[in-house]
Structures are given as C-alpha cells and as structure tokens.
C-alpha atoms as a PDB file:
ATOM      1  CA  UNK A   1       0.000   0.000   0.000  1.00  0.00           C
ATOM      2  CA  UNK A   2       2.511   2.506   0.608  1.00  0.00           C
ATOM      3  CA  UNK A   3       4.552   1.623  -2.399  1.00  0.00           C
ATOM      4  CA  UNK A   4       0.967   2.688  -4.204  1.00  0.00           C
ATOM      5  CA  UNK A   5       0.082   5.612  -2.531  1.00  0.00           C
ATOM      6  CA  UNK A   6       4.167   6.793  -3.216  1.00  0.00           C
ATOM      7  CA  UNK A   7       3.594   5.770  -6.693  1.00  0.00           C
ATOM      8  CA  UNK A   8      -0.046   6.817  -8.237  1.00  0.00           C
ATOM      9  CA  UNK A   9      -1.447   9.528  -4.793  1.00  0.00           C
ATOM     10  CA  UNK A  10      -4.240  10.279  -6.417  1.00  0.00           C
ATOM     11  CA  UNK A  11      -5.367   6.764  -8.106  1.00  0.00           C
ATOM     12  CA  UNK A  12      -4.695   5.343  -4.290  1.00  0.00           C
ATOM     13  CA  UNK A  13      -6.837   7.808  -2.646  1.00  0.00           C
ATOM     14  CA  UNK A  14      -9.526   7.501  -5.377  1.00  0.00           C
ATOM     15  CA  UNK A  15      -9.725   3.552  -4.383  1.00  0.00           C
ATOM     16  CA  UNK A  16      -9.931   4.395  -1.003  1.00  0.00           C
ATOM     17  CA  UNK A  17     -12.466   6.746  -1.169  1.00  0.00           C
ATOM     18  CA  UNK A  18     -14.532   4.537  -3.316  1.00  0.00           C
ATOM     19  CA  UNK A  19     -15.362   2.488  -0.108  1.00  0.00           C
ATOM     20  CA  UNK A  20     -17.175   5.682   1.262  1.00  0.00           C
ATOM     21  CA  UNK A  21     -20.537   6.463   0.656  1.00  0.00           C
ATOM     22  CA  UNK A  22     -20.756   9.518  -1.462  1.00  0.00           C
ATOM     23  CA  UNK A  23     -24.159  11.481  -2.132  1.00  0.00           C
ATOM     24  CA  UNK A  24     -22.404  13.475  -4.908  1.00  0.00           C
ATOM     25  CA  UNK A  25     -19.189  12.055  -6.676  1.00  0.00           C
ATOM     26  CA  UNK A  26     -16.198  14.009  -6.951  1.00  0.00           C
ATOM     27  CA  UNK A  27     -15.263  15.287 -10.814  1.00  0.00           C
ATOM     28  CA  UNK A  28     -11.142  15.498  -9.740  1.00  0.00           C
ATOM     29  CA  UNK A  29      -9.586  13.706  -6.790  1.00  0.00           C
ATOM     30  CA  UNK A  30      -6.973  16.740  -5.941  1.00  0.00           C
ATOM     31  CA  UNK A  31      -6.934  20.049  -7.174  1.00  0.00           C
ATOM     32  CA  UNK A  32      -3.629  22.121  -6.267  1.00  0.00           C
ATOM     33  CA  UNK A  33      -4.069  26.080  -5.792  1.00  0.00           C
ATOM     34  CA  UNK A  34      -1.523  28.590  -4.871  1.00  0.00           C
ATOM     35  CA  UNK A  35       0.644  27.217  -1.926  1.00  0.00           C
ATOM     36  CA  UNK A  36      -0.717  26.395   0.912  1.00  0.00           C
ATOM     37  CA  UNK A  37      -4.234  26.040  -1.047  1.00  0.00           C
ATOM     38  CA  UNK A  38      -5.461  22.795  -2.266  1.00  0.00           C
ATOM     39  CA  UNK A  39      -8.553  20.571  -2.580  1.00  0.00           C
ATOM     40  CA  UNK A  40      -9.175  16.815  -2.389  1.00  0.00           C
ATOM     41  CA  UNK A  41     -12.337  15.293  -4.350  1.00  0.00           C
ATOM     42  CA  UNK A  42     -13.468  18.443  -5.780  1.00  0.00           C
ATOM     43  CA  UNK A  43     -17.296  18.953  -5.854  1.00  0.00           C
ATOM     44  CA  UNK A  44     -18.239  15.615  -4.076  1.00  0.00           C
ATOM     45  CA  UNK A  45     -20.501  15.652  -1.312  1.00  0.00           C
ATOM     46  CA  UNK A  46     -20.100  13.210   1.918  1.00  0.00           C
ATOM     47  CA  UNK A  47     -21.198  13.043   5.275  1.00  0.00           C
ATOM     48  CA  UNK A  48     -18.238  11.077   7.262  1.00  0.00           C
ATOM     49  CA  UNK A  49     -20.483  11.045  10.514  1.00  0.00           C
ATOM     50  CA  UNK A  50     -23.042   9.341   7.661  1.00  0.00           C
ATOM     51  CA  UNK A  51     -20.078   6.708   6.664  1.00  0.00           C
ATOM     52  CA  UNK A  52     -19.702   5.881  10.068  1.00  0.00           C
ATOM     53  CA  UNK A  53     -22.841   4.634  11.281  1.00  0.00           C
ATOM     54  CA  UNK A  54     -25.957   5.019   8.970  1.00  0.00           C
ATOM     55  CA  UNK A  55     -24.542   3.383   5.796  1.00  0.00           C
ATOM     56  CA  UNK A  56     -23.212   0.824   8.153  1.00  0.00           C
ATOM     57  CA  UNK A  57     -25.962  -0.195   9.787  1.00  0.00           C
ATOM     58  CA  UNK A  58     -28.720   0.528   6.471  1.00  0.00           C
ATOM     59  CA  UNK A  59     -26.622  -0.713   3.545  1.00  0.00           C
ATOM     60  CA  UNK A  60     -23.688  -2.999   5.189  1.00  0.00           C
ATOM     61  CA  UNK A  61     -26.332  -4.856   7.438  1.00  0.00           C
ATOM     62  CA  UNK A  62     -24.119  -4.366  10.033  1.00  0.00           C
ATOM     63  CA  UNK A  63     -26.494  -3.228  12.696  1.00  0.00           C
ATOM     64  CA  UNK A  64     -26.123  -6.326  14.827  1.00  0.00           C
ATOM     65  CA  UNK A  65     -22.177  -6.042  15.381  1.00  0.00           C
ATOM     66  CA  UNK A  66     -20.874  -3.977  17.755  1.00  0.00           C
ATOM     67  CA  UNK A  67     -19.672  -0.681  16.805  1.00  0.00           C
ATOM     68  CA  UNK A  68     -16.635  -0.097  19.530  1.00  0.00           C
ATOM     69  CA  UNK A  69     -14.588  -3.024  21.134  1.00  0.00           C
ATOM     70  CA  UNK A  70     -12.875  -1.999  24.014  1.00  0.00           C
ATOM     71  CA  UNK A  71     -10.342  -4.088  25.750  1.00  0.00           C
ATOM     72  CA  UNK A  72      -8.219  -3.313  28.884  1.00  0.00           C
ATOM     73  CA  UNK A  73      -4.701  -4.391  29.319  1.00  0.00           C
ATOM     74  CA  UNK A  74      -5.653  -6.715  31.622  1.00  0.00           C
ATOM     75  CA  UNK A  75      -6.703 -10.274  30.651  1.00  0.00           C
ATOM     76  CA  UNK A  76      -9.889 -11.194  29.329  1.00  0.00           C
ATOM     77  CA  UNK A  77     -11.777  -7.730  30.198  1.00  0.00           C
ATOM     78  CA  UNK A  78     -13.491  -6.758  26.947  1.00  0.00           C
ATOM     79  CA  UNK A  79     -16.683  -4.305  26.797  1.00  0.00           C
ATOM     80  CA  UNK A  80     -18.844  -3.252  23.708  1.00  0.00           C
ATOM     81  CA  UNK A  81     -21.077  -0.881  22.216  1.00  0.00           C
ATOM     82  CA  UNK A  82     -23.875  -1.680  20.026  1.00  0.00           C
ATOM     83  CA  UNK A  83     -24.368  -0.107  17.006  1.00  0.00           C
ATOM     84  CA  UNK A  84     -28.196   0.407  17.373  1.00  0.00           C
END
C-alpha cells in the first residue's frame, strides 16, 4: 500500500475513497491552488459522521455487530457498544 500511494497519490486515494458512501461524486480527486491552497475530491458531497454509522448499519447490514470493542490491558476484560 505505501509503495501505491508513493507511486499513483491520487489513483490510491480515489480507491480508497470509493469504499465511502458519497451522495455526490467528486469530478477530480486533488486540485492544487496557490501554496498552501489545495482541494481533495473536488465537488463531491459526503457526510463522514453518515459513513460511520448510517450506511453501516442501512446498507452494510451491520447493525447487529458492535460498533466499539474496548479491551483493557488486563486479561480477558473486553466491553462493547452496540451499534443500534
């Protein structure tokens, strides 16, 4: 992966961004401006908090697994969160 994202940035983000749920696509992954200025995924429209848990649970079917694992660093103490 990092030999990709060295090689091709913008083809490697575009994959990766693929797995997101956009309501809009983008028409150009990165856009440079004058320095410091620049733009990834120009003119798409996303909702991250939407990628995190809606699309999840509505069009992964993944509304039955839990949604944070936490384990200590002691043995065998585990907790979870439900997604729903």
């Amino acid at each position: 992966m990092i030999d990709r994202a060295a090689d091709d940035v913008e083809g490697f983000w575009e994959d990766i961004a693929k797995e997101l749920h956009w309501f809009e696509p983008w028409d150009k992954v990165y856009e440079e401006g004058k320095y410091p200025f620049f733009r990834w995924f120009v003119d798409g429209k996303t909702n991250l908090s939407h990628n995190c848990l809606d699309y999840q649970v509505s069009q992964k079917n993944r509304g039955d697994k839990a949604a944070i694992i936490w384990e200590s660093g002691e043995k065998g103490k585990q907790k979870s969160s439900e997604m729903t």
